[in-house]
Protein backbone atom coordinates (compact mmCIF):
# COMPACT_ATOMS: atom_id res chain seq x y z
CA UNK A 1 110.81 104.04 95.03
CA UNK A 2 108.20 101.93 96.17
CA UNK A 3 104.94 102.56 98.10
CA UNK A 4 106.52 102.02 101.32
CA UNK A 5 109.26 104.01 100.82
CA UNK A 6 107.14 107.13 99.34
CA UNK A 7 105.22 106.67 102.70
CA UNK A 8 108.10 106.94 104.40
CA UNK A 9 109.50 109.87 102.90
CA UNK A 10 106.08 111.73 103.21
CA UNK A 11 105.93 111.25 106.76
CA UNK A 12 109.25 113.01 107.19
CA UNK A 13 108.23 115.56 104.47
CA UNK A 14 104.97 116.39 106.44
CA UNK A 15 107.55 117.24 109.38
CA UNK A 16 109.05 120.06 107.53
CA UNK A 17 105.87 122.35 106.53
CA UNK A 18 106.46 125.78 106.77
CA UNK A 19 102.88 125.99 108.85
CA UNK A 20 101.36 123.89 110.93
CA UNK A 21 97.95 122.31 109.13
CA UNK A 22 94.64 122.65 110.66
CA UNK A 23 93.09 120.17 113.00
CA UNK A 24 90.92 118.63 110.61
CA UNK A 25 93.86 117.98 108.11
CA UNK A 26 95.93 116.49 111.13
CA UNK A 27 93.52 114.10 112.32
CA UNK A 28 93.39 113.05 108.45
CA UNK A 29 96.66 112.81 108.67
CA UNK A 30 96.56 110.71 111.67
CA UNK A 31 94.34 108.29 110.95
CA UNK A 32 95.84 107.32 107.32
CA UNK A 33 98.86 106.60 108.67
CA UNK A 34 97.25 104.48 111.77
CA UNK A 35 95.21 102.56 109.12
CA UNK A 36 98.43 102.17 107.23
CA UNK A 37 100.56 101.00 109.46
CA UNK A 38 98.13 99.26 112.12
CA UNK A 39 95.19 98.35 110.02
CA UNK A 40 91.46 98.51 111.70
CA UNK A 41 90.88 100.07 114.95
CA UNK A 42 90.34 97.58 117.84
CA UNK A 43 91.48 99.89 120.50
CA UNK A 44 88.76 100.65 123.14
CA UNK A 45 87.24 103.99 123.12
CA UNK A 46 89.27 106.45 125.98
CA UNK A 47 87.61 107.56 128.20
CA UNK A 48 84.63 110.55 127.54
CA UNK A 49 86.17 113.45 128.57
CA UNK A 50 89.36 112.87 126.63
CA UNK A 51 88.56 114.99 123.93
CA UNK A 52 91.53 114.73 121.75
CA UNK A 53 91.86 111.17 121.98
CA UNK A 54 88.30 110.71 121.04
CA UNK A 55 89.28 112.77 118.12
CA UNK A 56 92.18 110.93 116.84
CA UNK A 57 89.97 107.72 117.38
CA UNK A 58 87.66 108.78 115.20
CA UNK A 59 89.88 109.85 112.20
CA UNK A 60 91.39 106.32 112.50
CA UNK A 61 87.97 104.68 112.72
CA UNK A 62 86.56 107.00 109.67
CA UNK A 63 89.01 105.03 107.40
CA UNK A 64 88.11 101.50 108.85
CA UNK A 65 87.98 99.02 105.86
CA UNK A 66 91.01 100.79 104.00
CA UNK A 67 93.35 98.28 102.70
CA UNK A 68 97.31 99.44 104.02
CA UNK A 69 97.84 100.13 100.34
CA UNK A 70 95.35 102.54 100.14
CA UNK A 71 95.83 104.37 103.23
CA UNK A 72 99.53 104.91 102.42
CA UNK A 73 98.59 106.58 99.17
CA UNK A 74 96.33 108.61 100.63
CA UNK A 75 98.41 109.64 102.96
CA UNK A 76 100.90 110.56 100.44
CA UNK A 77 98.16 112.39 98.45
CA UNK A 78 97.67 114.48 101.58
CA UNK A 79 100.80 115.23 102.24
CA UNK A 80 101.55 116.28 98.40
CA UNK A 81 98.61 118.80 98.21
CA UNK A 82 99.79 120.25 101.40
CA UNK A 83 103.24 121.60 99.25
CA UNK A 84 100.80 123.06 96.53
């Protein structure tokens, strides 16, 4: 299977966790696979009192300058130590 494919997989895996993660391990979550899949982000900030998207934002934007390669490992990493 290659890297693509394990990302795939993980993504549905992630869907069938017995709890639901904490926020911090969700926005991680988040902004792998945005920086995975999309790259950078070049989106403009929302606006200030949107709270959660401000949130997500910033997960993506705290892995800005990780190749798609990386990301999707990561991501897979996450997802892994989440079935530990």
């Amino acid at each position: 299977m290659d890297l693509t494919e394990q990302f795939e997989a993980a993504k549905k895996r992630v869907q069938t966790l017995p709890e639901r993660p904490d926020n911090n391990t969700l926005l991680k979550l988040y902004g792998l696979n945005k920086q995975a899949t999309l790259g950078d982000c070049n989106e403009p900030a929302p606006p200030a009192f949107n709270f959660v998207e401000t949130a997500k934002q910033t997960a993506w934007k705290g892995f800005a300058g990780k190749g798609k390669e990386d990301a999707m490992q990561g991501y897979i990493e996450l997802v892994e130590s989440l079935f530990v």
